[in-house]
C-alpha atoms as a PDB file:
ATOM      1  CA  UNK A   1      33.525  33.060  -9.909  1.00  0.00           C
ATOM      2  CA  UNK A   2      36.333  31.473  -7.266  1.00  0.00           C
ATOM      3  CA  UNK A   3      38.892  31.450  -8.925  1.00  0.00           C
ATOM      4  CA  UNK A   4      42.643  29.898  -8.195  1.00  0.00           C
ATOM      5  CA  UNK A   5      44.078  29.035  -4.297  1.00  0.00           C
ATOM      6  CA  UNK A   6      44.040  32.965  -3.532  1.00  0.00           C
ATOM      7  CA  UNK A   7      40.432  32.895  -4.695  1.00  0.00           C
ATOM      8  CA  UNK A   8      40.180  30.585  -2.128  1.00  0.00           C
ATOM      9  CA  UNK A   9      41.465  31.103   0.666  1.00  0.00           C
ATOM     10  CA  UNK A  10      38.850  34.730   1.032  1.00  0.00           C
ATOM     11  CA  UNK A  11      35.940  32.239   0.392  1.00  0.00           C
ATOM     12  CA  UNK A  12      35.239  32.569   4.261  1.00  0.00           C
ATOM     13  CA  UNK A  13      35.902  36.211   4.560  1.00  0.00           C
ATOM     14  CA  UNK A  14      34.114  37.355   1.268  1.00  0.00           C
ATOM     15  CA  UNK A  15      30.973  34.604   2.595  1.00  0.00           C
ATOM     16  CA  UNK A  16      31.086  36.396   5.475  1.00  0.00           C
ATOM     17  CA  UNK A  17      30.718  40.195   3.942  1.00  0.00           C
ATOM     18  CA  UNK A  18      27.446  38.353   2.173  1.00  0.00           C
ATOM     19  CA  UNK A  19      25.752  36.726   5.282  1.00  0.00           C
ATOM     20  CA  UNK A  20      25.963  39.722   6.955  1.00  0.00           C
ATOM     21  CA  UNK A  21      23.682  41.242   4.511  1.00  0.00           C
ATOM     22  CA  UNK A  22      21.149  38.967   5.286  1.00  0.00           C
ATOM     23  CA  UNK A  23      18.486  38.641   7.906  1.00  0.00           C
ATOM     24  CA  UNK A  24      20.043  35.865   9.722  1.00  0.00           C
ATOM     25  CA  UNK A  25      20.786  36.080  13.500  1.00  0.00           C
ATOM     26  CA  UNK A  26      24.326  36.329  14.821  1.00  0.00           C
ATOM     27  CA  UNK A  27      24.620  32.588  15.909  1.00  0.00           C
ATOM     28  CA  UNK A  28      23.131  31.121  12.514  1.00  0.00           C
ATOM     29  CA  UNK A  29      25.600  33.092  10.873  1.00  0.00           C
ATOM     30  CA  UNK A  30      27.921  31.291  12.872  1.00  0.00           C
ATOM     31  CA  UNK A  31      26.681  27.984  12.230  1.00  0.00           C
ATOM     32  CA  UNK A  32      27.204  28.655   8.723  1.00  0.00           C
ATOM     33  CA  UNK A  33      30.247  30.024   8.576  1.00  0.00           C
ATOM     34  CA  UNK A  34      31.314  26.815  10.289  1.00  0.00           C
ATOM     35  CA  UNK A  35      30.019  25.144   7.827  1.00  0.00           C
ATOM     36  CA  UNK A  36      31.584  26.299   5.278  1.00  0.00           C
ATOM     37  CA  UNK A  37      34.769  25.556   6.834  1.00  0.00           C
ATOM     38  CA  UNK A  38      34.214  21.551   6.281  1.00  0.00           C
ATOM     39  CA  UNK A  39      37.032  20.013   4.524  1.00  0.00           C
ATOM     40  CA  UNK A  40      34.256  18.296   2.349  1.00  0.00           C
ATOM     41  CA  UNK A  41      32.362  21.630   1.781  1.00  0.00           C
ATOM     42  CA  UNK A  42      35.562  23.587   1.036  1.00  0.00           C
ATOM     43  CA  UNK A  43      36.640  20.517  -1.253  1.00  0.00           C
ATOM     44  CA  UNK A  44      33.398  20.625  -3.208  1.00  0.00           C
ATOM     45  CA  UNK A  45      33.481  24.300  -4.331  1.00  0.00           C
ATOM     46  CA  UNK A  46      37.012  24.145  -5.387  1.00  0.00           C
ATOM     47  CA  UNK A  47      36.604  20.995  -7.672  1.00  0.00           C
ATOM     48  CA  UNK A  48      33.082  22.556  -9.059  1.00  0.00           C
ATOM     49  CA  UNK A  49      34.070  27.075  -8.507  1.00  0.00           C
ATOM     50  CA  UNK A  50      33.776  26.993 -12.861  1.00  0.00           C
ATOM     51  CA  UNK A  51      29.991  26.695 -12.470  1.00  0.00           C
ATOM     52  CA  UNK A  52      29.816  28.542  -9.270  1.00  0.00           C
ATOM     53  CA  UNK A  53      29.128  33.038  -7.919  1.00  0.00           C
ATOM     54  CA  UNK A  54      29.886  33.857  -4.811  1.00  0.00           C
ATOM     55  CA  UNK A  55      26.097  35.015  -4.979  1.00  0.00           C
ATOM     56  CA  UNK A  56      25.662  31.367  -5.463  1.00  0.00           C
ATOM     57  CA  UNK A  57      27.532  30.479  -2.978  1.00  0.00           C
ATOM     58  CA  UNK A  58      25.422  32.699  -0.498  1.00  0.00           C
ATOM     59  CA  UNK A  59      22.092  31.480  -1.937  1.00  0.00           C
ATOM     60  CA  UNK A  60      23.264  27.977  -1.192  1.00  0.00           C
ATOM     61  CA  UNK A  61      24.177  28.439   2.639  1.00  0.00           C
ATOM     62  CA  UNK A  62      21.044  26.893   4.126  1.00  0.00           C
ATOM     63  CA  UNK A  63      22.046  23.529   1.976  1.00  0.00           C
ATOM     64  CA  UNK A  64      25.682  23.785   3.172  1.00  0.00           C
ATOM     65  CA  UNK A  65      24.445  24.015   6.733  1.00  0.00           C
ATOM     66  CA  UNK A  66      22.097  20.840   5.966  1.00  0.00           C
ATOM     67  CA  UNK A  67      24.833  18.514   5.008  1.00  0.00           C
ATOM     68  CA  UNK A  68      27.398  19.644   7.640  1.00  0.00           C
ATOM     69  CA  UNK A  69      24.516  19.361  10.458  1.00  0.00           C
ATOM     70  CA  UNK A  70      23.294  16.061   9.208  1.00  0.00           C
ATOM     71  CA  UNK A  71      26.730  14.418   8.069  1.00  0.00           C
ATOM     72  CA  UNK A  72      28.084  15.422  11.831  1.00  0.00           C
ATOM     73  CA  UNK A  73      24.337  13.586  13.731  1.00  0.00           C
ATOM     74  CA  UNK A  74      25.109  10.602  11.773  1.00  0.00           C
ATOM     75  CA  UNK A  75      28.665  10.569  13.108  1.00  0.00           C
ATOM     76  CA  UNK A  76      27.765  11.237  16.522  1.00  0.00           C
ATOM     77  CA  UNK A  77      25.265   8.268  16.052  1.00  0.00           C
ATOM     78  CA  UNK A  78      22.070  10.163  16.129  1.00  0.00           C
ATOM     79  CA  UNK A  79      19.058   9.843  14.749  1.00  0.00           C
ATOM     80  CA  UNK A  80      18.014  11.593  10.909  1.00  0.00           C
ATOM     81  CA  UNK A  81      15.265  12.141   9.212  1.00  0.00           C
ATOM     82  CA  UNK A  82      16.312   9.923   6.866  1.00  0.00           C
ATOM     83  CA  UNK A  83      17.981   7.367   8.994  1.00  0.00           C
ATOM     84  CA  UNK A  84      20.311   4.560   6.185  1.00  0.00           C
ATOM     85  CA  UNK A  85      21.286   7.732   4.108  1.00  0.00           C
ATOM     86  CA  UNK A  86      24.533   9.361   3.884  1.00  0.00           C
ATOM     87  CA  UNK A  87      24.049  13.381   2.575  1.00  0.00           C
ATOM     88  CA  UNK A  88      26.270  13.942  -0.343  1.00  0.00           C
ATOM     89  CA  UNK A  89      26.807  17.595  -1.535  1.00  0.00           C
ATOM     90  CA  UNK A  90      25.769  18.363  -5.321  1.00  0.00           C
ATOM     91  CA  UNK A  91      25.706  21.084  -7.718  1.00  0.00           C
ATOM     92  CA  UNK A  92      22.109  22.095  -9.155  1.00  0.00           C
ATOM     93  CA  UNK A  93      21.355  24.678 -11.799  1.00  0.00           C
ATOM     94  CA  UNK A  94      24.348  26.647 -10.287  1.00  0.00           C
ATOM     95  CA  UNK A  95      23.443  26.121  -7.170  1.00  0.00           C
ATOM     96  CA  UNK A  96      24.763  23.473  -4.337  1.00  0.00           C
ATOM     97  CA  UNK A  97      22.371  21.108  -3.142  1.00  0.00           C
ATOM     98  CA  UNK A  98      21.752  18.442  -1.052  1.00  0.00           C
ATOM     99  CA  UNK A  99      21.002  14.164  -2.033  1.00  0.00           C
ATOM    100  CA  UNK A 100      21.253  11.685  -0.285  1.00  0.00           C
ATOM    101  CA  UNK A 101      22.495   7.818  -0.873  1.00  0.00           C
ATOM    102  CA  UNK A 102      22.109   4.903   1.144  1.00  0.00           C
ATOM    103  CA  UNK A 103      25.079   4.528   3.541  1.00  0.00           C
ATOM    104  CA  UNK A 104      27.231   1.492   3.430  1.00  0.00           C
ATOM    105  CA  UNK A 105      25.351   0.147   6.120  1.00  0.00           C
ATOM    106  CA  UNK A 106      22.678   0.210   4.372  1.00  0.00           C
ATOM    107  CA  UNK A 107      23.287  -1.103   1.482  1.00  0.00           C
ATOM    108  CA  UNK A 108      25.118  -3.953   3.533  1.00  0.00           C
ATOM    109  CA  UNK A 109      22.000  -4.208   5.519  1.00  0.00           C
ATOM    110  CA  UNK A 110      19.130  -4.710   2.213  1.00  0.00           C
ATOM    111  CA  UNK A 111      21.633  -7.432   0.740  1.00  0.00           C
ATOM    112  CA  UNK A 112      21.570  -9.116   3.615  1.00  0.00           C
ATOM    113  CA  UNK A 113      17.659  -9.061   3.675  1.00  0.00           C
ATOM    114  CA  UNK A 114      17.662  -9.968   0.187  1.00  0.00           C
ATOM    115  CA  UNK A 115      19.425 -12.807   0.955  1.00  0.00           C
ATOM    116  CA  UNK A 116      17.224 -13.702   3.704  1.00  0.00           C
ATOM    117  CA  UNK A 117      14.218 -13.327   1.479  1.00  0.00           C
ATOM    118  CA  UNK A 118      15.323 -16.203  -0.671  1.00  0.00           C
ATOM    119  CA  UNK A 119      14.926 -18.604   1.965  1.00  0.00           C
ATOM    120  CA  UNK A 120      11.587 -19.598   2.630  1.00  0.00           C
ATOM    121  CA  UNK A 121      11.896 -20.629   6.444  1.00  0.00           C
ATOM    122  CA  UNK A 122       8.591 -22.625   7.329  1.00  0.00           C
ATOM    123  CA  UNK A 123       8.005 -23.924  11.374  1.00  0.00           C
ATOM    124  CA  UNK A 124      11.963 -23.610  11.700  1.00  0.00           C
ATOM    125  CA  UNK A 125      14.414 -22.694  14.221  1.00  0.00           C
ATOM    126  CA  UNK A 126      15.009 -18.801  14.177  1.00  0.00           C
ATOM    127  CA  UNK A 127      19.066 -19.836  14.739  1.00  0.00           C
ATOM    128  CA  UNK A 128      18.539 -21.868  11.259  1.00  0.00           C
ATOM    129  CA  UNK A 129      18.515 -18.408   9.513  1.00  0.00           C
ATOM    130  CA  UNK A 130      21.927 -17.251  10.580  1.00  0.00           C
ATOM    131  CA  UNK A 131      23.876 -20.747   9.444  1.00  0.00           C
ATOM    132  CA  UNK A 132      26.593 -20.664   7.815  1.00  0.00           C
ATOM    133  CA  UNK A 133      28.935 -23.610   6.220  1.00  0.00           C
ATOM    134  CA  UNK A 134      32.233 -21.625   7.506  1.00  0.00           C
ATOM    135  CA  UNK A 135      30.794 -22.265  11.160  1.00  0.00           C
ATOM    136  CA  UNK A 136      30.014 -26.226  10.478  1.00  0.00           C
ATOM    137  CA  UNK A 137      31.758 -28.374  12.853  1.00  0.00           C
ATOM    138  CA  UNK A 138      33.333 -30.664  10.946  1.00  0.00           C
ATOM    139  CA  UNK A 139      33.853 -33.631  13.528  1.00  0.00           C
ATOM    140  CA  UNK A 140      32.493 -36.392  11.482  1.00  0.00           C
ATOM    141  CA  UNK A 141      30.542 -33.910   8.948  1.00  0.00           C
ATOM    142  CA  UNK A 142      33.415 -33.881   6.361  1.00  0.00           C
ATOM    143  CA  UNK A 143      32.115 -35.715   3.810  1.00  0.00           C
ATOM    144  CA  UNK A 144      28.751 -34.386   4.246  1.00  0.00           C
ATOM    145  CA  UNK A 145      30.403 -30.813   4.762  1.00  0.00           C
ATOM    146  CA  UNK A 146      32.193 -31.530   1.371  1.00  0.00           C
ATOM    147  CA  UNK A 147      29.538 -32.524  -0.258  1.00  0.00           C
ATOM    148  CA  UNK A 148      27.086 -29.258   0.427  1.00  0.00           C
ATOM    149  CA  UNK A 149      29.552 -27.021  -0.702  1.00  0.00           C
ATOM    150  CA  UNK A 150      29.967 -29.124  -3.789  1.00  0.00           C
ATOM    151  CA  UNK A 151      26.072 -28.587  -4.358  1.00  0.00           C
ATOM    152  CA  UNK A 152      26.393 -24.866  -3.757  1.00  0.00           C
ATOM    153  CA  UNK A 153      28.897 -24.236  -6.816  1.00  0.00           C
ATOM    154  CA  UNK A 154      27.469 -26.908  -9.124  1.00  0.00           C
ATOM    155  CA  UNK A 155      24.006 -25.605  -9.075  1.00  0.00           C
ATOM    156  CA  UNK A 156      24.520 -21.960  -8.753  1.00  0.00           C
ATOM    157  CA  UNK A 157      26.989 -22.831 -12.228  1.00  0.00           C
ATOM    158  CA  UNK A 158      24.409 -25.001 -14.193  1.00  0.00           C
ATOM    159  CA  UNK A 159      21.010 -24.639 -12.839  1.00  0.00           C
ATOM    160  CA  UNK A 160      19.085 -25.998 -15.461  1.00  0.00           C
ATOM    161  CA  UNK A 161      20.970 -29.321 -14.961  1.00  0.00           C
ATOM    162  CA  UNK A 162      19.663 -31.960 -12.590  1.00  0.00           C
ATOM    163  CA  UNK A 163      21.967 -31.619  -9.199  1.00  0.00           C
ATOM    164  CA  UNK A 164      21.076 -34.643  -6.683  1.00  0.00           C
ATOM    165  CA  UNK A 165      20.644 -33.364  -3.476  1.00  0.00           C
ATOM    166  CA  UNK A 166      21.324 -34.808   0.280  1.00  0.00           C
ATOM    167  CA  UNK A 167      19.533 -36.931   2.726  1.00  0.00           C
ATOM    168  CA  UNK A 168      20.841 -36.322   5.910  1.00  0.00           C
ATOM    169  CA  UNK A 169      20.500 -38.691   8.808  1.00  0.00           C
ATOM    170  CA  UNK A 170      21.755 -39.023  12.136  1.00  0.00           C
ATOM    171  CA  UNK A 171      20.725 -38.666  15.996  1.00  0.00           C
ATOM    172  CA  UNK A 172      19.244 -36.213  17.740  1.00  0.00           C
ATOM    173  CA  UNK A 173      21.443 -32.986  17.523  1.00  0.00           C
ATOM    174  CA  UNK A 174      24.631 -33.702  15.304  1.00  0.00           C
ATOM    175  CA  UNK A 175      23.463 -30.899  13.074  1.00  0.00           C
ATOM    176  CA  UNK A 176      21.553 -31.819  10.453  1.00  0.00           C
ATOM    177  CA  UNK A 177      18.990 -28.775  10.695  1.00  0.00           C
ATOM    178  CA  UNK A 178      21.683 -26.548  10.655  1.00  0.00           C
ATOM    179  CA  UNK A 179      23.719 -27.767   7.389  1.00  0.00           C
ATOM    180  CA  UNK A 180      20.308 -27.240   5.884  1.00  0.00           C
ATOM    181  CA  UNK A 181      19.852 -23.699   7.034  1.00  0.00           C
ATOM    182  CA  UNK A 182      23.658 -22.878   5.813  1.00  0.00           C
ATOM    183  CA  UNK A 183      23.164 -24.692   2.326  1.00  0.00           C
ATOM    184  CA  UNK A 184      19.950 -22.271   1.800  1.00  0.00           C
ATOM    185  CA  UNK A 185      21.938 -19.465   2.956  1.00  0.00           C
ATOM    186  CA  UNK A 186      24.718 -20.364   0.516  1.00  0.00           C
ATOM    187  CA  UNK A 187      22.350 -20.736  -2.352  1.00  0.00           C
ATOM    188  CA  UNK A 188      20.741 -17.197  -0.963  1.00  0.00           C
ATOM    189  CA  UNK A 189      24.056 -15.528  -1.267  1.00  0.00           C
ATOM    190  CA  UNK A 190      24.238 -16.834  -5.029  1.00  0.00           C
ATOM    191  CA  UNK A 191      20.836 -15.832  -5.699  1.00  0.00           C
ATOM    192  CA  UNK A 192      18.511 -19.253  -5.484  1.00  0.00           C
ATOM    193  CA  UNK A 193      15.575 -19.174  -3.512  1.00  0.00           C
ATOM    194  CA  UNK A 194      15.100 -22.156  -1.617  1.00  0.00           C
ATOM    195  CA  UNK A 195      12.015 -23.629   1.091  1.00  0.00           C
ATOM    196  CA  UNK A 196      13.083 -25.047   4.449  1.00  0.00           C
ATOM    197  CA  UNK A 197      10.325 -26.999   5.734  1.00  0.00           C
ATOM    198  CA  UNK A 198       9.745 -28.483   9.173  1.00  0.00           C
ATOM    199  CA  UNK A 199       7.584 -31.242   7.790  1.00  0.00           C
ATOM    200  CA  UNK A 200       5.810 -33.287  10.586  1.00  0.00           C
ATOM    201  CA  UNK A 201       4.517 -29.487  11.784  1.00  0.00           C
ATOM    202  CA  UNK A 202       3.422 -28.991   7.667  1.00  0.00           C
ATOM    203  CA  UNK A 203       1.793 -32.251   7.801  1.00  0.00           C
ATOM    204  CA  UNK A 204      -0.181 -31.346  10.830  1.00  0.00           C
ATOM    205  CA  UNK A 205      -1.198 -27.988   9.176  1.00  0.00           C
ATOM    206  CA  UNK A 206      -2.494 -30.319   6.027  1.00  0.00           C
ATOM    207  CA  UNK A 207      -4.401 -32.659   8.515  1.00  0.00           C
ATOM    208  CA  UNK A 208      -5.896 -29.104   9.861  1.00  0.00           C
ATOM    209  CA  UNK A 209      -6.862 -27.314   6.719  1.00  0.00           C
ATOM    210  CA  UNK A 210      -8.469 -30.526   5.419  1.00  0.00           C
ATOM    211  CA  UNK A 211     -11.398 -29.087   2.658  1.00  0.00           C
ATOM    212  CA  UNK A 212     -10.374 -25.971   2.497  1.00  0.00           C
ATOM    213  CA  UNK A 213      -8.784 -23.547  -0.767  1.00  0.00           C
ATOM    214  CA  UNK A 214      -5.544 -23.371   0.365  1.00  0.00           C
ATOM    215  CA  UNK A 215      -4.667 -27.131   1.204  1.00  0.00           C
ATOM    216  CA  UNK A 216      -3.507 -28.094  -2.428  1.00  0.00           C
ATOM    217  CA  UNK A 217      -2.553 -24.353  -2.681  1.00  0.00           C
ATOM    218  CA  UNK A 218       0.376 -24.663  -0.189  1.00  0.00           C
ATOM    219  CA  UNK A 219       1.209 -28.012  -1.191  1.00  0.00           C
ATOM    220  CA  UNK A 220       1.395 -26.807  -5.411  1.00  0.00           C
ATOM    221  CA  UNK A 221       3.728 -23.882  -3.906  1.00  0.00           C
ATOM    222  CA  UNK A 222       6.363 -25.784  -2.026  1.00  0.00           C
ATOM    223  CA  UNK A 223       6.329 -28.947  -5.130  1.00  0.00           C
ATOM    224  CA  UNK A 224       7.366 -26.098  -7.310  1.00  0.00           C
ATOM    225  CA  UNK A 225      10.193 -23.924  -4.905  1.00  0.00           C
ATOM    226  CA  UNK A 226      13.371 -24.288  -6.611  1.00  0.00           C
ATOM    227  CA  UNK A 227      15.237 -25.665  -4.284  1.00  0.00           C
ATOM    228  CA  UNK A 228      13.014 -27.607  -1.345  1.00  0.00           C
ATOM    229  CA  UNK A 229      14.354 -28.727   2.170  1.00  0.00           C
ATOM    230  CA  UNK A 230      12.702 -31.631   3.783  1.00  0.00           C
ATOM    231  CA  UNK A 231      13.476 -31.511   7.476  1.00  0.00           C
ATOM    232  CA  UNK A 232      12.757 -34.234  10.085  1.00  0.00           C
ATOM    233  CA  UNK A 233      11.130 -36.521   7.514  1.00  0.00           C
ATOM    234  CA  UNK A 234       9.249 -39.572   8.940  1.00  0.00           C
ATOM    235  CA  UNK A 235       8.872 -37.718  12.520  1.00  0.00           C
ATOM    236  CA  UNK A 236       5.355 -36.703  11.541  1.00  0.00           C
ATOM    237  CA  UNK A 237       1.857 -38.510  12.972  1.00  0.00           C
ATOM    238  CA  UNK A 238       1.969 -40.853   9.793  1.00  0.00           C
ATOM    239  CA  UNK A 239      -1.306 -41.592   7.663  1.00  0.00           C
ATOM    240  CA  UNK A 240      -1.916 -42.529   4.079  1.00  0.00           C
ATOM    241  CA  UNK A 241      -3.218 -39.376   3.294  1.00  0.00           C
ATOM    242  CA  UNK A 242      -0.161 -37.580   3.941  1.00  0.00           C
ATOM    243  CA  UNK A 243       2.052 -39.751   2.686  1.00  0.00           C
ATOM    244  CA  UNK A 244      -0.221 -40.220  -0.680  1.00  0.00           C
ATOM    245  CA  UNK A 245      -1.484 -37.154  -1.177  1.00  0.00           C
ATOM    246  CA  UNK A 246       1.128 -34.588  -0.053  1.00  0.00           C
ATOM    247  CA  UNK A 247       4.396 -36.261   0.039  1.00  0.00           C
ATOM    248  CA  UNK A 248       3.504 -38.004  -2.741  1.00  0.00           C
ATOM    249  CA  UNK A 249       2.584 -35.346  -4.727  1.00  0.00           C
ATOM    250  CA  UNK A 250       5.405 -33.386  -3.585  1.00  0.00           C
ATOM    251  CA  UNK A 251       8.373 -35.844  -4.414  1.00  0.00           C
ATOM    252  CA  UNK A 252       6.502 -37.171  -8.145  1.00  0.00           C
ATOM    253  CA  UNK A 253       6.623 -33.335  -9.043  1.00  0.00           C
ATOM    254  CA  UNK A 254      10.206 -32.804  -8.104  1.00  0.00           C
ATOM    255  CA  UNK A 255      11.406 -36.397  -9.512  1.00  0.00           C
ATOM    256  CA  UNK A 256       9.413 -35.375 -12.966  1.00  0.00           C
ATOM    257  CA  UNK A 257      11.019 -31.775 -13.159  1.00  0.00           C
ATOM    258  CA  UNK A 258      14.613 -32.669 -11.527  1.00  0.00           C
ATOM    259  CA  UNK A 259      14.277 -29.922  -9.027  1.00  0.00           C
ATOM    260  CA  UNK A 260      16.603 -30.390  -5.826  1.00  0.00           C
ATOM    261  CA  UNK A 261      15.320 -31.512  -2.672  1.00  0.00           C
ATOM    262  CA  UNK A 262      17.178 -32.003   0.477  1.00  0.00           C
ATOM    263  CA  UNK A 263      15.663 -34.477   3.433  1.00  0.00           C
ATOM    264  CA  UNK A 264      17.117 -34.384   7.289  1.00  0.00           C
ATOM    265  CA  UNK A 265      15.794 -37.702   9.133  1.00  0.00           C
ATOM    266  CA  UNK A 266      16.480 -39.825  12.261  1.00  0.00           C
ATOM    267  CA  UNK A 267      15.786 -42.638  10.312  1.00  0.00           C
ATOM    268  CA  UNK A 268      17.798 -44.214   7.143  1.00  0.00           C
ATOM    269  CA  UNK A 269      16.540 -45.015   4.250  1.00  0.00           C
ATOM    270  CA  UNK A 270      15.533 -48.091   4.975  1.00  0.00           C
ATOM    271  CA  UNK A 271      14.251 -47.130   8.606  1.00  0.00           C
ATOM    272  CA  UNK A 272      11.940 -44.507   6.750  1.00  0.00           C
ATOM    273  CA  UNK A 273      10.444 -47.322   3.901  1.00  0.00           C
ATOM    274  CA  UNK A 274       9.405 -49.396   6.712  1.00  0.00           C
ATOM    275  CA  UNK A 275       7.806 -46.429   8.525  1.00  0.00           C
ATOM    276  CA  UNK A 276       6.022 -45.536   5.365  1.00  0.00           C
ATOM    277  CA  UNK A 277       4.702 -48.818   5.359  1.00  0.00           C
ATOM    278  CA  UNK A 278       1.285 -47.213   6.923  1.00  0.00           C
ATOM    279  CA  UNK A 279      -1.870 -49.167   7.549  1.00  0.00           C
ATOM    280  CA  UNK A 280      -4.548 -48.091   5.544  1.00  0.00           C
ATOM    281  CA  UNK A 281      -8.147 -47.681   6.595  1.00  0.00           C
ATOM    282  CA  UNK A 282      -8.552 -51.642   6.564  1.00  0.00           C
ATOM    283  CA  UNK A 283      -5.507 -51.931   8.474  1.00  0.00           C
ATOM    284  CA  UNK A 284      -3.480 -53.731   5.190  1.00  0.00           C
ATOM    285  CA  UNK A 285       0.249 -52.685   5.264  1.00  0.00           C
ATOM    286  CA  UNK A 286       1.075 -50.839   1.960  1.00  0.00           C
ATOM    287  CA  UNK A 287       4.730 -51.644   1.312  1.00  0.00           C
ATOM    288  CA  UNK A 288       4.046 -51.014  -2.732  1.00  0.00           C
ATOM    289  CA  UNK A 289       3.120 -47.294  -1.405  1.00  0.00           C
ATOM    290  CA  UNK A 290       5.446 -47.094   0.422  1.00  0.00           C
ATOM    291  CA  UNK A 291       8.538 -48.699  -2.178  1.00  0.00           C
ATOM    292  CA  UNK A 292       7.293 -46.036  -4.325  1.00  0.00           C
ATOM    293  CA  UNK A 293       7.840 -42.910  -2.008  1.00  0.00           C
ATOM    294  CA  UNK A 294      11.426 -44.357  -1.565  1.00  0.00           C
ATOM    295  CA  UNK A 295      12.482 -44.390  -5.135  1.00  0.00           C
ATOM    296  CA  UNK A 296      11.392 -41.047  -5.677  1.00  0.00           C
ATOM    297  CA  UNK A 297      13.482 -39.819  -2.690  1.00  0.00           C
ATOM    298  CA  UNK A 298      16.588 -42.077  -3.681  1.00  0.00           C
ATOM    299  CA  UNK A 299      16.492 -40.473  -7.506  1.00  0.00           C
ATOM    300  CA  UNK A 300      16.436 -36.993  -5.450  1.00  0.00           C
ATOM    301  CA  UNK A 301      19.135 -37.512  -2.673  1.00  0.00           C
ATOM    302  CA  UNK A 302      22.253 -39.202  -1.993  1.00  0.00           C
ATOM    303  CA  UNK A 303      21.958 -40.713   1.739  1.00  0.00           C
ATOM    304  CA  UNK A 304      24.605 -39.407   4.256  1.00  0.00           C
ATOM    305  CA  UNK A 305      25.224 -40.408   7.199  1.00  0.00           C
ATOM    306  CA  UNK A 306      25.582 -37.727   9.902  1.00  0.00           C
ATOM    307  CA  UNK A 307      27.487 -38.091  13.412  1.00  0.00           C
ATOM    308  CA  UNK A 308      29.185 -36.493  16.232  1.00  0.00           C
ATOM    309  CA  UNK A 309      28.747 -34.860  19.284  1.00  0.00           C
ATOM    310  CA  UNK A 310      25.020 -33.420  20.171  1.00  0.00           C
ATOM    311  CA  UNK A 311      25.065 -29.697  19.101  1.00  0.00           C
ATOM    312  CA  UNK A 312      22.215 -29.073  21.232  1.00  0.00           C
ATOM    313  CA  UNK A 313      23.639 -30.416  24.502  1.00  0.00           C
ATOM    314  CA  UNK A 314      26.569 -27.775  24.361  1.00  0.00           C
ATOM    315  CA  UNK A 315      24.765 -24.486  22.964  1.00  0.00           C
ATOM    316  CA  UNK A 316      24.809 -22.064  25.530  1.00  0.00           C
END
């Protein structure tokens, strides 16, 4: 056994005596005598020398080597075989071996992509993923600013309870895509899945995949998202159809179970009724129809109003 810092500090020398013995050739010798001189290596065997020979020692050279070789690539930023994992030196049936944990990195990197899995991101801007609420611009957003982080805490803390979501509206620009994205991303963090949906490009992809499976299929999976994220409402090529039989459909689902839904819009609410006002087939207005969508999206949102400069015009 090592024993005591005079057991020690011979480690190398007695190693040595032991290597030589073995068919190794002079410069792998070397490499593992160098290895053995790692703070971390020489660390190890002191804090674990009650369970371990110096025959053990020996026998576990080629391991020692491994960790000092791969725990020196990773710090001169090359590649490893397994690239995310940090070696860590253990002790095995008397024996020191090599495991290895995912780096801090990594395990920075797969919370991230959890997070990012919770969002649902449907015909949206790539840049939507990366919003955050800290990196709002507030210039006539506080209220609306306020009033997403307000959601954020009160659903993550009760959500079972009914939470009334936003409807955003504004110009062209000011920024109500991106308070979406960052109110996803701040449910994400917390855990909540959530569905961003462009929906004029979803409502031509229903118009497409009229009579086939997975019309209703796509429509029964976003009614039922947790947390759903209407963007650019009332933008789409309007028909009955769509406003009837998906948005309809959509919104009298979410009303009847209370589940959250978000809306961004150019129009008001009362802009958006009289664009829902669609001609049927006999070219009758429908403003009943229409009345009807717009209670269902009241009940589900608050309406704020959303100005300030044109994001769009200054991104770089």
């Amino acid at each position: 056994m090592v024993e005591g810092d005079d057991g020690m500090k011979d480690v190398g020398e007695q190693l040595a005596e032991k290597l030589k013995k073995r068919n190794w050739n002079k410069n792998y010798r070397q490499l593992i005598r160098d290895a053995f001189e790692d703070e971390e290596v020489k660390n190890f065997i002191r804090d674990n020398q009650a369970g371990l020979s110096q025959e053990d020692i020996a026998k576990s050279a080629s391991k020692v080597y491994e960790f000092v070789s791969v725990k020196n690539k990773i710090k001169r930023g090359e590649e490893t075989l397994a690239p995310g994992y940090d070696p860590q030196l253990t002790l095995n049936n008397h024996l020191i071996d090599v495991t290895y944990v995912p780096s801090e990195a990594l395990i920075i990197q797969k919370k991230r992509q959890a997070i990012y899995n919770r969002v649902h991101s449907i015909n949206m801007p790539k840049d939507i993923r990366d919003a955050e609420l800290a990196d709002y611009d507030l210039e006539g957003r506080e209220l609306a600013a306020e009033a997403a982080g307000r959601f954020i805490v009160e659903y993550t803390n009760a959500p079972k309870k009914f939470h009334r979501a936003m409807y955003l509206q504004g110009s062209f620009g000011v920024g109500k895509t991106y308070l979406l994205g960052a109110i996803a991303n701040g449910l994400a963090e917390e855990g909540v899945t959530s569905t961003l949906l462009h929906f004029p490009s979803f409502a031509v992809e229903m118009k497409n995949s009229i009579g086939s499976n997975g019309t209703m299929k796509m429509v029964d999976e976003v009614k039922r998202t947790p947390v759903l994220m209407l963007d650019d409402i009332g933008a789409d090529q309007l028909s009955s159809w769509i406003r009837d039989d998906i948005l309809g459909v959509i919104l009298q689902y979410r009303m009847q179970e209370e589940l959250p839904t978000f809306f961004s819009s150019n129009l008001d609410m009362i802009q958006l009724e009289k664009q829902y006002l669609t001609t049927n087939n006999r070219g009758e207005a429908e403003p009943l129809k229409a009345k009807r969508i717009m209670e269902r999206i009241r009940f589900l949102a608050e309406e704020f109003r959303i100005v300030g400069r044109n994001r769009r015009q200054f991104k770089k």
